[in-house]
C-alpha atoms as a PDB file:
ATOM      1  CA  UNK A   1      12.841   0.123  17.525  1.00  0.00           C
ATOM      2  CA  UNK A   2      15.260   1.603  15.392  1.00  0.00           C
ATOM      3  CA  UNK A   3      14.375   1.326  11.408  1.00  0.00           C
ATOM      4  CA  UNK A   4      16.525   1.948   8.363  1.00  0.00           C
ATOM      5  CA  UNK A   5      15.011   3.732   5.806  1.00  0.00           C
ATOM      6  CA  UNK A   6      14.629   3.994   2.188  1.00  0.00           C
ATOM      7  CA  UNK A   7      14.467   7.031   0.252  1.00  0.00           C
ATOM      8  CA  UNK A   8      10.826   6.858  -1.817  1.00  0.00           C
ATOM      9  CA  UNK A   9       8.545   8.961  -3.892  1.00  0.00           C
ATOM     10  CA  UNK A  10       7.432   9.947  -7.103  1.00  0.00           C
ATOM     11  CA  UNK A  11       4.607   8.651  -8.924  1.00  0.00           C
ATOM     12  CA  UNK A  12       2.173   6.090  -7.700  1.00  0.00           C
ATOM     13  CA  UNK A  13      -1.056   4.016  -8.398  1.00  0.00           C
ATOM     14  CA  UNK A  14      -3.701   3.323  -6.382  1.00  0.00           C
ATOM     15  CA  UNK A  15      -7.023   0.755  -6.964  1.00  0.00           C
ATOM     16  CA  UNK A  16     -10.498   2.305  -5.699  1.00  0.00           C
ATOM     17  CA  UNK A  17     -14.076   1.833  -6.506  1.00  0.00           C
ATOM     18  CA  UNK A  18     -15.477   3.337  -8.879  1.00  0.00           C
ATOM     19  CA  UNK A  19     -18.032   5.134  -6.431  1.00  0.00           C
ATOM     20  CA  UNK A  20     -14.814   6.360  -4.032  1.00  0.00           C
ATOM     21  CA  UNK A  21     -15.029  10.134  -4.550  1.00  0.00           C
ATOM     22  CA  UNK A  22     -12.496  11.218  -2.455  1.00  0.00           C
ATOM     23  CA  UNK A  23     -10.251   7.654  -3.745  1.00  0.00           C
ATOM     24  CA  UNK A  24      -6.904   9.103  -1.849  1.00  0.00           C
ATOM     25  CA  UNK A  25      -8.189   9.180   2.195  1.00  0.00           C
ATOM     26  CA  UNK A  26      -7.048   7.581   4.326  1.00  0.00           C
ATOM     27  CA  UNK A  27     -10.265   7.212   6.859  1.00  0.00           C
ATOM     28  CA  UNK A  28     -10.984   3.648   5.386  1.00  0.00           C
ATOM     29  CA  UNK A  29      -7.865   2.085   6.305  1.00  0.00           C
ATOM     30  CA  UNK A  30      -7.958   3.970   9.797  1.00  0.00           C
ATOM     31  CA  UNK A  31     -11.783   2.554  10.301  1.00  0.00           C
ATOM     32  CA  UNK A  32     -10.766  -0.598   8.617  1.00  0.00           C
ATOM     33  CA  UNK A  33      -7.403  -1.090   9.537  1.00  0.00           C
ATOM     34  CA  UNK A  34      -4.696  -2.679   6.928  1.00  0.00           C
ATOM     35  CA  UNK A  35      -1.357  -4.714   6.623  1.00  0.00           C
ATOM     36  CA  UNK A  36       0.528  -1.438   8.853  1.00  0.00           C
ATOM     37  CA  UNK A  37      -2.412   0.195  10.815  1.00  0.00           C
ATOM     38  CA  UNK A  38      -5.139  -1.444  13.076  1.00  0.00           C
ATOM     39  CA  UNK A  39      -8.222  -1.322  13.132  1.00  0.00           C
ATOM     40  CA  UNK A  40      -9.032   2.334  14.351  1.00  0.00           C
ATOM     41  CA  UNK A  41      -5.671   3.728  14.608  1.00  0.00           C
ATOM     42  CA  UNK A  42      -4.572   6.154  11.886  1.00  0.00           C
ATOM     43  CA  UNK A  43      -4.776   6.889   8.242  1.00  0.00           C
ATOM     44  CA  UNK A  44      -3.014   5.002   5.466  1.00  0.00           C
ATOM     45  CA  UNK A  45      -2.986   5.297   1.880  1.00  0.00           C
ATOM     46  CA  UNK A  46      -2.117   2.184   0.453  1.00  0.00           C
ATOM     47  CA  UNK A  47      -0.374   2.372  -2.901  1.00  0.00           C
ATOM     48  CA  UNK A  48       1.758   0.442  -5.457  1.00  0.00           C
ATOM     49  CA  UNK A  49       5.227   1.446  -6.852  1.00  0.00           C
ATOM     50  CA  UNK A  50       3.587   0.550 -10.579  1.00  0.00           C
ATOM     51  CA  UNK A  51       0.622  -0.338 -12.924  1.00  0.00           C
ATOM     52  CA  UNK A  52       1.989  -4.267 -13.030  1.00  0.00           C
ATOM     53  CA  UNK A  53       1.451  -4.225  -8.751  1.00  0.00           C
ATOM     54  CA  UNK A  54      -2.005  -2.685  -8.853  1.00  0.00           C
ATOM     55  CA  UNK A  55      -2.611  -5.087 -11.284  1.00  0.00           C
ATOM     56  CA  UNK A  56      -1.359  -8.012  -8.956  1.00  0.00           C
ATOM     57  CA  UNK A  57      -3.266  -6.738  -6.353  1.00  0.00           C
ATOM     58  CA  UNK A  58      -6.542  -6.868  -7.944  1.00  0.00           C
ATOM     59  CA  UNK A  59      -5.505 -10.601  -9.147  1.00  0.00           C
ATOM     60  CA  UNK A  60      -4.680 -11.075  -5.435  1.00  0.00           C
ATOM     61  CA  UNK A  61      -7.732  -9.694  -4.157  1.00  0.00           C
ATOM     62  CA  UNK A  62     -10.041 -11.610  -5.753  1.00  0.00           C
ATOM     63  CA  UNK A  63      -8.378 -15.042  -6.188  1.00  0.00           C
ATOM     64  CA  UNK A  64     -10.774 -17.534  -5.314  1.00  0.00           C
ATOM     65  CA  UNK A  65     -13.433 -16.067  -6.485  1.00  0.00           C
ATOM     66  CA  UNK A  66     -15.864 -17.848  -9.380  1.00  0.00           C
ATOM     67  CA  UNK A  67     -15.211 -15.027 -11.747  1.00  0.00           C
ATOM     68  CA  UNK A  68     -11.877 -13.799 -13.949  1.00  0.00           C
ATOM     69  CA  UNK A  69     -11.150 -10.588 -13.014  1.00  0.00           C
ATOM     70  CA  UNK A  70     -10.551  -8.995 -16.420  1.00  0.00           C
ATOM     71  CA  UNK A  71     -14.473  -9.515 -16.814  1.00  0.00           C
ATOM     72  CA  UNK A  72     -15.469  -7.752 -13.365  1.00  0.00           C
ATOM     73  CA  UNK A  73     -17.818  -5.005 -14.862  1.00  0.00           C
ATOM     74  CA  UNK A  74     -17.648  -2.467 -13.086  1.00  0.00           C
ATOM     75  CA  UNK A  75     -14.165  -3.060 -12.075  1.00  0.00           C
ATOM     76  CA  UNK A  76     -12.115  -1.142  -9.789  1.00  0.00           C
ATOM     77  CA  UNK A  77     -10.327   2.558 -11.344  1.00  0.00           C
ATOM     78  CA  UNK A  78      -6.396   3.093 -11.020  1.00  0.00           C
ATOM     79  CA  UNK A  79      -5.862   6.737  -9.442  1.00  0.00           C
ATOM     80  CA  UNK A  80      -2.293   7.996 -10.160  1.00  0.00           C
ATOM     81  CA  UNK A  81      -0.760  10.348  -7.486  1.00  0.00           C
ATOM     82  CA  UNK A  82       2.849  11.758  -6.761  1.00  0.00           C
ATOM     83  CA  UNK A  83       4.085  11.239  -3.380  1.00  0.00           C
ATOM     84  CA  UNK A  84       6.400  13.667  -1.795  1.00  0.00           C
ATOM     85  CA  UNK A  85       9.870  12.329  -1.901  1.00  0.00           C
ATOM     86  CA  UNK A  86      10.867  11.397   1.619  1.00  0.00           C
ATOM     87  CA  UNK A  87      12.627   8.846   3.675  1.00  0.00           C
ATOM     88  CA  UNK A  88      10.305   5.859   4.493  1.00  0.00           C
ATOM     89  CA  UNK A  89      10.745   2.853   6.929  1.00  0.00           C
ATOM     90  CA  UNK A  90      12.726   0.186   5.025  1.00  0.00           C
ATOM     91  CA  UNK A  91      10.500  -3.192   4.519  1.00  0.00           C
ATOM     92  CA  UNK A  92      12.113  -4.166   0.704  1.00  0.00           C
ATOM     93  CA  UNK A  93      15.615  -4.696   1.499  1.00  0.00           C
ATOM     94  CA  UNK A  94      17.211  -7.575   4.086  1.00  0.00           C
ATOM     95  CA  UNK A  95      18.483  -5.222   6.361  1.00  0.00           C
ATOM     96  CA  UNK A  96      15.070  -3.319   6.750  1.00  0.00           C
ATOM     97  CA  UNK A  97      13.162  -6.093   7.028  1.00  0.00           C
ATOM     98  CA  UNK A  98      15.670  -7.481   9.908  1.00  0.00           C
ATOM     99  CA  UNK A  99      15.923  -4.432  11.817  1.00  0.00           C
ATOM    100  CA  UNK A 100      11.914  -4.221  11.753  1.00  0.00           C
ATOM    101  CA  UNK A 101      11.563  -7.605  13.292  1.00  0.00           C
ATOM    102  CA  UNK A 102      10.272  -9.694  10.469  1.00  0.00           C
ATOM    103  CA  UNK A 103      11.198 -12.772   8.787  1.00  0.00           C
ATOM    104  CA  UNK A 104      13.831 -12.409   6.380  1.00  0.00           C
ATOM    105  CA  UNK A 105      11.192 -14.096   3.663  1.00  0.00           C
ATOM    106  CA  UNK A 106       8.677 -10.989   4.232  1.00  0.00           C
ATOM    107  CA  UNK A 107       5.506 -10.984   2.862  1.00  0.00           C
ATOM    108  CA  UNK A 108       6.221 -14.220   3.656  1.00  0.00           C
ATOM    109  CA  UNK A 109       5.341 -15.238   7.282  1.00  0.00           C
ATOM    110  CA  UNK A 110       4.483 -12.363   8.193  1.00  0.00           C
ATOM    111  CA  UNK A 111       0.648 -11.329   8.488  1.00  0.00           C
ATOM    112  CA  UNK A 112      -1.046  -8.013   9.584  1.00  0.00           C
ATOM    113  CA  UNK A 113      -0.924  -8.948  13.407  1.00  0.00           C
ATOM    114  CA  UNK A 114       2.472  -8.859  12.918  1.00  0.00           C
ATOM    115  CA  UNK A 115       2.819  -5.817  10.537  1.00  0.00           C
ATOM    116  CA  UNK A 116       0.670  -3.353  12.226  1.00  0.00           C
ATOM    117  CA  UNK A 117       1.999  -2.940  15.730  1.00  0.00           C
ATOM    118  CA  UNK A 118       5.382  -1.810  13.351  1.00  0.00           C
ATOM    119  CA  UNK A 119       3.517   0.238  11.443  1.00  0.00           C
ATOM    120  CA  UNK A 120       2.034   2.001  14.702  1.00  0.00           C
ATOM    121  CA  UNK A 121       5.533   2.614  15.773  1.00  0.00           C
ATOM    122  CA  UNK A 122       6.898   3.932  12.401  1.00  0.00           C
ATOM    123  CA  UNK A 123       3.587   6.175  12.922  1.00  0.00           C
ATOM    124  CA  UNK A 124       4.303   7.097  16.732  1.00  0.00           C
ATOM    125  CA  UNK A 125       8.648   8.065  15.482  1.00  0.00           C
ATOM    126  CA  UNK A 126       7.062  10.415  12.653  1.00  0.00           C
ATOM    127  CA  UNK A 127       7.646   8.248   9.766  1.00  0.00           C
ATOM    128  CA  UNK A 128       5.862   9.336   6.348  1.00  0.00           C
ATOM    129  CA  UNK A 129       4.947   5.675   6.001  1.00  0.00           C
ATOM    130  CA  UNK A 130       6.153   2.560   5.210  1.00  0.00           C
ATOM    131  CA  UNK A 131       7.899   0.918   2.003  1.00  0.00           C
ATOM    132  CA  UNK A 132       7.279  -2.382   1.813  1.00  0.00           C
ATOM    133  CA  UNK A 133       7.623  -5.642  -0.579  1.00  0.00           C
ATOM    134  CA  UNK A 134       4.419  -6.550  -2.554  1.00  0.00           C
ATOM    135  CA  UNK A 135       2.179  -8.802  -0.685  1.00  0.00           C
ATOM    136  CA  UNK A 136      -0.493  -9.989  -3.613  1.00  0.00           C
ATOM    137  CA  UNK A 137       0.825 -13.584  -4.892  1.00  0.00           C
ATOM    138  CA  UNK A 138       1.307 -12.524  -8.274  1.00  0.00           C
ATOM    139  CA  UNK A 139       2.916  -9.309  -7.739  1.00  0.00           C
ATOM    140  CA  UNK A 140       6.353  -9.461 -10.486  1.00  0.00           C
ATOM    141  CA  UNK A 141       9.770  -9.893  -8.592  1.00  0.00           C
ATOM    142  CA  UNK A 142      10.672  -6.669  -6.852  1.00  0.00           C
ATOM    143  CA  UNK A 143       7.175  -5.353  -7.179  1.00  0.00           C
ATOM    144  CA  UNK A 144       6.429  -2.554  -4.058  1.00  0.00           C
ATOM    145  CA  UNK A 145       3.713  -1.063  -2.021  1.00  0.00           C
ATOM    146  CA  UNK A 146       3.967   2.256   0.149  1.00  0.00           C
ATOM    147  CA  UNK A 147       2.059   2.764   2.690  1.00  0.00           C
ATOM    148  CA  UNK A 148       2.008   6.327   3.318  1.00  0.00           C
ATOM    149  CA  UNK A 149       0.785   7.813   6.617  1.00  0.00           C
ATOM    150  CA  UNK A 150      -2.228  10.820   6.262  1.00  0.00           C
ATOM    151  CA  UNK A 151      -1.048  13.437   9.144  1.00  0.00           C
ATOM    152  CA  UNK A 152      -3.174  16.480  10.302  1.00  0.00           C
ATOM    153  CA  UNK A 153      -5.412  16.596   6.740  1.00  0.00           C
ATOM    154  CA  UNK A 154      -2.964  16.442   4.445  1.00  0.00           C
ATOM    155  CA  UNK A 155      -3.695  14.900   1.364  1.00  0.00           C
ATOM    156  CA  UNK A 156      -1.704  13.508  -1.921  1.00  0.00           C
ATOM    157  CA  UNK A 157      -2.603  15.063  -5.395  1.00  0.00           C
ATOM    158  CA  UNK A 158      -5.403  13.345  -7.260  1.00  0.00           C
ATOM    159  CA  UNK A 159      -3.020  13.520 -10.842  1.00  0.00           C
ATOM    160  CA  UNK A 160      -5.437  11.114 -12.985  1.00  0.00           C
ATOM    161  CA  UNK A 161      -7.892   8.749 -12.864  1.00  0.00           C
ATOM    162  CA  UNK A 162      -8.679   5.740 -15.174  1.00  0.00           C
ATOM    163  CA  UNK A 163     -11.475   3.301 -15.330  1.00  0.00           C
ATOM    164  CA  UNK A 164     -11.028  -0.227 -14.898  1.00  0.00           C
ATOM    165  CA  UNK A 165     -11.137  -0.984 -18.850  1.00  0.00           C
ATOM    166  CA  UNK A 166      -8.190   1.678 -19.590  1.00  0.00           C
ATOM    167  CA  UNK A 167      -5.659   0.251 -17.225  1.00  0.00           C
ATOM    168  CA  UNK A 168      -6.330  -3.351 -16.744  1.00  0.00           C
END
């Protein structure tokens, strides 16, 4: 498969436990699996582009349940990290999306038995990771994730950490 990519990096947010003390590995998500790795595979740090899409995702992640989330006590910590720039598989624009092999309407139609045999070949080509349209339902327009790929113990920079009552 041949991907476009998008040029990504900067700052970025992540949502852990409070109890996570190492809350930028990517061994869960390899045990685990996610959206772009199965169950097993490879390390993935899943982050968001802002505060607004962590946000979203904790809104998305616990929709349903018989509790408001801006009461969950403890709730879950934002970690802020900077992410090398670097060029990462294109999921956010049409043309990215396309050349990947997913529908046009990604997140959209497009679950993680779809997503993570991509994701394994982004991995496979030597791809940082992936940059990809928010999935959580109430993400604002244009919001972004970035799945970034953990190779041979690197590690991102822990830059701050906040509890759940200073970001939320």
């Amino acid at each position: 498969m041949r991907f476009v990519l998008l040029r990504r990096g900067g700052r970025y947010f992540r949502v852990v436990e409070p109890d996570w003390i190492d809350p930028l590995d990517g061994s869960f998500a390899r045990d685990r699996g996610g959206r772009w790795n199965a169950r097993g595979s490879f390390a993935v740090v899943y982050l968001d582009r802002t505060i607004a899409a962590a946000a979203a995702y904790v809104r998305h992640k616990h929709r349903g349940k018989p509790w408001q989330v801006e009461h969950l006590n403890p709730g879950p910590d934002l970690v802020e990290t900077d992410v090398p720039e670097a060029d990462f598989v294109d999921i956010v624009m049409r043309a990215g999306i396309g050349a990947a092999g997913l529908p046009e309407t990604y997140p959209d139609g497009a679950d993680w038995a779809m997503c993570a045999p991509i994701g394994q070949q982004a991995f496979d080509a030597g791809h940082p990771g992936i940059a990809c349209r928010s999935a959580s339902w109430s993400a604002p327009a244009g919001a972004e994730e970035l799945a970034w790929f953990q190779r041979d113990g690197a590690s991102l920079p822990l830059v701050a950490r906040r509890a759940f009552e200073d970001w939320f």
